[in-house]
Protein backbone atom coordinates (compact mmCIF):
# COMPACT_ATOMS: atom_id res chain seq x y z
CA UNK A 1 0.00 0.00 0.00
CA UNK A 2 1.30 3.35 -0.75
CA UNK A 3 0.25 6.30 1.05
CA UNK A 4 0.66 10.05 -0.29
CA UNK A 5 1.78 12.69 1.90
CA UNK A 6 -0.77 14.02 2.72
CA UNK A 7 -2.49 10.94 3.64
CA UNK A 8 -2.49 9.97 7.53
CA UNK A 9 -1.49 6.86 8.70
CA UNK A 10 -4.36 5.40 10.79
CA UNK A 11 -5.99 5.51 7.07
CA UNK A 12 -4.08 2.02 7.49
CA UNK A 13 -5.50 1.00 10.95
CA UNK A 14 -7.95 -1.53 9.37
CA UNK A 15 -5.67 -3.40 6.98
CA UNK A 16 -1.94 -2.98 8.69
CA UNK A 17 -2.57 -6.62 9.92
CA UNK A 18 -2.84 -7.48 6.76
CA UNK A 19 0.59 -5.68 4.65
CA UNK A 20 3.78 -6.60 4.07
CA UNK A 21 5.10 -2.96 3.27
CA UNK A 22 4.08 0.31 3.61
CA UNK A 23 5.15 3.00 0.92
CA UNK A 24 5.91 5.84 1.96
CA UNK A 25 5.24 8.84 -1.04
CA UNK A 26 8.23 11.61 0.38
CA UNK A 27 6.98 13.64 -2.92
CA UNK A 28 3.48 14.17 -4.47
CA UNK A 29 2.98 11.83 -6.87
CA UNK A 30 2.79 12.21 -10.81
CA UNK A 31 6.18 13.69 -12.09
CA UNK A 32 10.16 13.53 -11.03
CA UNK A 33 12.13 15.82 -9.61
CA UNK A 34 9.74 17.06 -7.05
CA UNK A 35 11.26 18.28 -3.36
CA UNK A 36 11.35 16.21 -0.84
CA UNK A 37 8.29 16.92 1.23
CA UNK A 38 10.35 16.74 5.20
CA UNK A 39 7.47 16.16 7.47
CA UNK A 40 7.35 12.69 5.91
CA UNK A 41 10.15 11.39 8.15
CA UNK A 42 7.77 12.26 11.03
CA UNK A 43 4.89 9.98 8.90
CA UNK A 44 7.86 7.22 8.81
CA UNK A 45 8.36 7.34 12.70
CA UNK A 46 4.99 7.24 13.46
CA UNK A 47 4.16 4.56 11.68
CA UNK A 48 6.99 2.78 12.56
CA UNK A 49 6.17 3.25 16.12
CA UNK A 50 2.39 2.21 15.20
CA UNK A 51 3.71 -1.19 13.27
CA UNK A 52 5.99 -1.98 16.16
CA UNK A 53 3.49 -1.24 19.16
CA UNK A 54 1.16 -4.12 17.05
CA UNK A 55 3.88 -6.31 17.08
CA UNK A 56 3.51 -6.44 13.14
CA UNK A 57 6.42 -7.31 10.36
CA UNK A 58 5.54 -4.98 8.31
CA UNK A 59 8.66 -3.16 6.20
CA UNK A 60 8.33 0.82 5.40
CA UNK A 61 9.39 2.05 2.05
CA UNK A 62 9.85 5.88 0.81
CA UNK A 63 9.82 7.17 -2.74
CA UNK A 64 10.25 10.63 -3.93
CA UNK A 65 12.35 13.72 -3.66
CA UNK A 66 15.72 11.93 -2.32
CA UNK A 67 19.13 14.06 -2.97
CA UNK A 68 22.22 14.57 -1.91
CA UNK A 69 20.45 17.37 0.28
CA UNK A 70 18.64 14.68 2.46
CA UNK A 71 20.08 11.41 1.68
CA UNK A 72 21.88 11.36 4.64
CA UNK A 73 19.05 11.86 6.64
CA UNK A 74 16.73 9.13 5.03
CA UNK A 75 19.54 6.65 5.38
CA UNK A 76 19.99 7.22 8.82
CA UNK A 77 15.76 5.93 9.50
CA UNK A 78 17.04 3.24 7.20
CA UNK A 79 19.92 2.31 10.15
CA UNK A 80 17.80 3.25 12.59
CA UNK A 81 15.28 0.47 11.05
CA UNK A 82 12.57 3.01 10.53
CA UNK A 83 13.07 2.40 6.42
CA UNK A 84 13.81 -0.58 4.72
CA UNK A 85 13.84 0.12 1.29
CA UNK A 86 14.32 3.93 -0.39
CA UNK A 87 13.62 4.06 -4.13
CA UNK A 88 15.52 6.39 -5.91
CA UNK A 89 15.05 8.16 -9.74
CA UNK A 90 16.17 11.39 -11.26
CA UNK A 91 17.40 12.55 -8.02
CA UNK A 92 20.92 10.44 -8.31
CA UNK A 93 21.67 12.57 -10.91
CA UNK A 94 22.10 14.79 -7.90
CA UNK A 95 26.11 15.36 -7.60
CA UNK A 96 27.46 12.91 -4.81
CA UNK A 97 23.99 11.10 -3.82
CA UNK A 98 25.45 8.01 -5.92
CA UNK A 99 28.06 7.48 -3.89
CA UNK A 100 26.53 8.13 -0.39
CA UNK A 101 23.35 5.91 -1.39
CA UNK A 102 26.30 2.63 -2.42
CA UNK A 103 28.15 3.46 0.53
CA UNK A 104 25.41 3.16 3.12
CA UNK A 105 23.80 -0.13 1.25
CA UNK A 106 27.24 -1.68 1.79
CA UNK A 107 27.82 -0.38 5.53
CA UNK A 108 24.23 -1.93 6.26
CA UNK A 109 23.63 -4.48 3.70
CA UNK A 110 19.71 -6.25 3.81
CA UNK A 111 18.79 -3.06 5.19
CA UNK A 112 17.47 -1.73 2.15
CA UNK A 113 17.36 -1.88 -2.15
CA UNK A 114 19.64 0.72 -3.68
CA UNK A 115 17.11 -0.04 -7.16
């Protein structure tokens, strides 16, 4: 299931039970090389929280807006095992987010998919 940002997470409550993975939309949806909408990190520790307090294995995605400008920051919910998976598109064109995104998938490999 794949929820938009503006969409709030207990719009999950009656089928969380029943997912495998969450994704996380960090950009509106429709057209790359949108900005990566922040307060989405907060959706992504809420819900974690939420999944965790159910006692669920359930796996959070994001998609959208990732750059070299916040990279960093989405890779550390990925160590912090808030994100499992961040998809990536036009914005590793960005200068230097190649290289940060291949050296955090090898620090903390099976944490997430670099495609």
């Amino acid at each position: 299931v794949a929820l938009n940002p503006a969409t709030p997470i207990q719009a999950l409550d009656c089928i969380l039970d029943q997912l495998d993975m969450v994704l996380i939309m960090t950009v509106n949806p429709g057209f790359g090389g949108q900005k990566f909408i922040p307060y989405t990190l907060d959706k992504v520790r809420a819900l974690r929280a939420r999944i965790d307090s159910l006692g669920l294995p359930v796996d959070i995605q994001v998609d959208g807006g990732v750059s070299a400008a916040n990279v960093k920051e989405i890779m550390r919910q990925c160590v912090r095992g808030r994100i499992r998976c961040v998809w990536r598109g036009c914005g590793c064109k960005d200068k230097g987010i190649r290289g940060d995104i291949q050296l955090h998938a090898v620090s903390f490999p099976g944490t997430w998919t670099k495609d």
